[in-house]
C-alpha atoms as a PDB file:
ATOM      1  CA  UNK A   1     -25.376  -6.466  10.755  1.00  0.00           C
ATOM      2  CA  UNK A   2     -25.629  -6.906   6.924  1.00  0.00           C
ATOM      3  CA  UNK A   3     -29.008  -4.984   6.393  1.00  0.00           C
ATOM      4  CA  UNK A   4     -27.558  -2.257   8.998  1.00  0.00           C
ATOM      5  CA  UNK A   5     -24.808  -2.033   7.341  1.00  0.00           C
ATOM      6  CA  UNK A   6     -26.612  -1.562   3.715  1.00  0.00           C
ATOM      7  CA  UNK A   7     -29.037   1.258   5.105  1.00  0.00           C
ATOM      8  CA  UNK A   8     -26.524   3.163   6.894  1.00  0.00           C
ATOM      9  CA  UNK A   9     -23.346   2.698   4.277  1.00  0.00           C
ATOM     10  CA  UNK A  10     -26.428   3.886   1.522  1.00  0.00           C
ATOM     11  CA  UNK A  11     -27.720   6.823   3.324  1.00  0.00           C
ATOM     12  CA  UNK A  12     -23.699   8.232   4.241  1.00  0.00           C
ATOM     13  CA  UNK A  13     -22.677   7.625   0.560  1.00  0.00           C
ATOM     14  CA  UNK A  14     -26.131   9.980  -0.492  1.00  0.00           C
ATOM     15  CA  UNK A  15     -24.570  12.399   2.048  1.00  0.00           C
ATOM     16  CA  UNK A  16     -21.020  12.328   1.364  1.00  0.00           C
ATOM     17  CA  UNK A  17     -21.867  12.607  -2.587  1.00  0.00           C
ATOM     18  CA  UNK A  18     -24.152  15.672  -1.573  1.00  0.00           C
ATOM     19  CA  UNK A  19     -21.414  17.132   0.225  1.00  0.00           C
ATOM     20  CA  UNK A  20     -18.801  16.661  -1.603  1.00  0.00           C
ATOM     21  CA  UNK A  21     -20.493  17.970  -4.925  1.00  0.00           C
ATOM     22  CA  UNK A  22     -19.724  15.089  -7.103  1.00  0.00           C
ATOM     23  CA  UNK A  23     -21.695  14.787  -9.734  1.00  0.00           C
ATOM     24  CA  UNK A  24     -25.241  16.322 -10.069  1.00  0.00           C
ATOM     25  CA  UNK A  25     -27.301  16.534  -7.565  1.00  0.00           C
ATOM     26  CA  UNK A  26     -29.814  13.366  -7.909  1.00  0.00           C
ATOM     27  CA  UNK A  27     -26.068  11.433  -7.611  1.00  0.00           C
ATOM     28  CA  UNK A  28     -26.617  11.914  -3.788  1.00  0.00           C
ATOM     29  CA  UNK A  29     -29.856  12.219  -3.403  1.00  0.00           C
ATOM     30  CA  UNK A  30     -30.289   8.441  -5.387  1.00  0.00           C
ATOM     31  CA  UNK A  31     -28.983   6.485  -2.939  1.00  0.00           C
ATOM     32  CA  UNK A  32     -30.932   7.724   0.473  1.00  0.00           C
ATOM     33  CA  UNK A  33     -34.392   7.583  -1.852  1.00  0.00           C
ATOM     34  CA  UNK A  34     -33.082   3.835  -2.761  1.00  0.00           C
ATOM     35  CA  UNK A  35     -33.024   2.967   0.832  1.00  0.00           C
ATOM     36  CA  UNK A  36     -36.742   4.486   1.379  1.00  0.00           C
ATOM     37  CA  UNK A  37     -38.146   2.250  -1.457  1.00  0.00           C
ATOM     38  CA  UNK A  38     -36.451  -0.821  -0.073  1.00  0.00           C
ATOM     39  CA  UNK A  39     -36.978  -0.388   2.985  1.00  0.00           C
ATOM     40  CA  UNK A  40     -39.891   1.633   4.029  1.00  0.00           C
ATOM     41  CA  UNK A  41     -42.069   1.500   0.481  1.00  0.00           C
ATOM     42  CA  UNK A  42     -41.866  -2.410   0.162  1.00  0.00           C
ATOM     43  CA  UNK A  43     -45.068  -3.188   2.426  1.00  0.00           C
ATOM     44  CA  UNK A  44     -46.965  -1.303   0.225  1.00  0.00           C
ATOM     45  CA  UNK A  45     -46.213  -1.533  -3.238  1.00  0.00           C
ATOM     46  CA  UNK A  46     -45.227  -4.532  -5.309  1.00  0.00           C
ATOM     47  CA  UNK A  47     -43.143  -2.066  -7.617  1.00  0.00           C
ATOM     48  CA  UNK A  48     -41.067  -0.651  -5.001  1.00  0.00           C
ATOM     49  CA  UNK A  49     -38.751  -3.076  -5.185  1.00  0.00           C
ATOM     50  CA  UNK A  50     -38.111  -2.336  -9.119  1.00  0.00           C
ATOM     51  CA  UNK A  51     -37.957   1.600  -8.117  1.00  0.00           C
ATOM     52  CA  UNK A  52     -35.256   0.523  -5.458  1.00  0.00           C
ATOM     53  CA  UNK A  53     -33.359  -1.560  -7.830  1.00  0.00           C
ATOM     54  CA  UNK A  54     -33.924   1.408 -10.213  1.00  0.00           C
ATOM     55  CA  UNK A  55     -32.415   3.859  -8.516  1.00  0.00           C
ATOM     56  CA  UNK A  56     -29.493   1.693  -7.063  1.00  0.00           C
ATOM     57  CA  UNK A  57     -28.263   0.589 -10.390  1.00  0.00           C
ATOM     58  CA  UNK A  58     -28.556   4.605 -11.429  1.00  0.00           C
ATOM     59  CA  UNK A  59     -26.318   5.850  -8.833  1.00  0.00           C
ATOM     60  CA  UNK A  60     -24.173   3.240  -9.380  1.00  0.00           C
ATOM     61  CA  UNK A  61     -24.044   4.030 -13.305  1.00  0.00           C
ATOM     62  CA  UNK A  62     -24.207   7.926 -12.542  1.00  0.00           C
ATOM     63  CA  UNK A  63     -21.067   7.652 -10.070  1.00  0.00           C
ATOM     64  CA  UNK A  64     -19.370   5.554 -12.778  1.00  0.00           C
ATOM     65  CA  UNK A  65     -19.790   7.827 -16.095  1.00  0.00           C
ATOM     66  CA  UNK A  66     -18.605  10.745 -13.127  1.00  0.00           C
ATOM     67  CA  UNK A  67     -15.510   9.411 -12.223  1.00  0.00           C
ATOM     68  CA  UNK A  68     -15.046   8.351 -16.043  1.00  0.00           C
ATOM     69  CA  UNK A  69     -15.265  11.804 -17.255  1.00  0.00           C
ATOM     70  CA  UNK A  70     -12.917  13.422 -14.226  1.00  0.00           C
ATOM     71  CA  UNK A  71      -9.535  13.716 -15.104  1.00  0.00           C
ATOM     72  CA  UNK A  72      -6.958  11.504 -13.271  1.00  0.00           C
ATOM     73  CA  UNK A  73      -3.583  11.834 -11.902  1.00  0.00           C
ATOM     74  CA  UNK A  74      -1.293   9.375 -12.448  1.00  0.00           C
ATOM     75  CA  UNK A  75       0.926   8.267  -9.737  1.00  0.00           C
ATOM     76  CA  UNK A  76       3.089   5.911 -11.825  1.00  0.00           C
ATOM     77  CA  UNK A  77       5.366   8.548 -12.116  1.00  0.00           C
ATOM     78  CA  UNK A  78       5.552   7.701 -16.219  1.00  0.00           C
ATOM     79  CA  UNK A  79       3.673  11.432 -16.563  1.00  0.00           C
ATOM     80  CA  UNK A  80       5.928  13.112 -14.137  1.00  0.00           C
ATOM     81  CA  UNK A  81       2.826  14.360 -11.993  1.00  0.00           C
ATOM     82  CA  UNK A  82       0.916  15.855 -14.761  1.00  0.00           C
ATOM     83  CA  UNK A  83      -2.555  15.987 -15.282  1.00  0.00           C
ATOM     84  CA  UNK A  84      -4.214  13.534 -17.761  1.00  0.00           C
ATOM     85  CA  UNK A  85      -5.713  15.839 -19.694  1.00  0.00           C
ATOM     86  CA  UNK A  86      -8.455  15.008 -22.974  1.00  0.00           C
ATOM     87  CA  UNK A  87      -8.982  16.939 -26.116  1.00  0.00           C
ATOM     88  CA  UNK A  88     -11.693  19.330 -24.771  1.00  0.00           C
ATOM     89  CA  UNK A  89      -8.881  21.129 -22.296  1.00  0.00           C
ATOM     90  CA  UNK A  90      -8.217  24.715 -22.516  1.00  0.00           C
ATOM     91  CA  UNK A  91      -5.062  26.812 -21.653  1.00  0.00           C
ATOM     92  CA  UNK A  92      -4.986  27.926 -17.499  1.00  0.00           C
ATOM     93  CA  UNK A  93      -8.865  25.756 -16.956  1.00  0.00           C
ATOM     94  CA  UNK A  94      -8.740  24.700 -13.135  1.00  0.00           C
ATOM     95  CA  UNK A  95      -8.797  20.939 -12.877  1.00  0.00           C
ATOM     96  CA  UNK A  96      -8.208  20.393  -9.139  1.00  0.00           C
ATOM     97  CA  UNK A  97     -11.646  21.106  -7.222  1.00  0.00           C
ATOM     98  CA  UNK A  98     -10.054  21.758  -4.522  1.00  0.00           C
ATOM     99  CA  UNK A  99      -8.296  24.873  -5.942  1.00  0.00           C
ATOM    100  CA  UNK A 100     -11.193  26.044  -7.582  1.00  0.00           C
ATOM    101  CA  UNK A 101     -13.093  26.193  -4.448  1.00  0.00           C
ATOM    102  CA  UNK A 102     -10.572  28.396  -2.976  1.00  0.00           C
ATOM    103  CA  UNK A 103      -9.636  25.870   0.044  1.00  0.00           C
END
């Protein structure tokens, strides 16, 4: 159930990250090319197991420095719902993606 559970949680979390547009685009496509180096590229290449580990530890990274840069709500209530915001943001910019999307 363990390595089941690896190549399927792997290849939904390159899909969901596609879908979902977070982050570029390599962000999702990282993770479902990590599971085709462990997995199917092992048998024939000594160094696909350093391009799996490669590209795992990059999509973790990437999906770390992505949610780093977002911008947060806090629901402590100390901010009174408003937006985190850092020193690049400009007057009526769109931080909810949802909005800006139109949904």
């Amino acid at each position: 159930m363990g390595m089941l559970g690896l190549v399927l949680g792997m290849i939904l979390l390159g899909a969901t990250l596609l879908s979902a547009r977070f982050g570029p685009r390599w962000l999702g496509v990282a993770p479902i090319l990590f599971v085709v180096a462990e997995f199917g590229l092992s048998s024939l290449s000594v160094w696909a197991f350093y391009t799996a580990g490669l590209l795992f530890a990059a999509s973790m990274v990437g999906m770390a420095v992505v949610t780093l840069r977002s911008r947060v709500l806090l629901d402590d209530g100390a901010h009174r719902g408003r937006v985190v915001g850092g020193v690049d943001d400009v007057p009526g910019q769109v931080l909810d993606p949802l909005e800006a999307r139109g949904a």
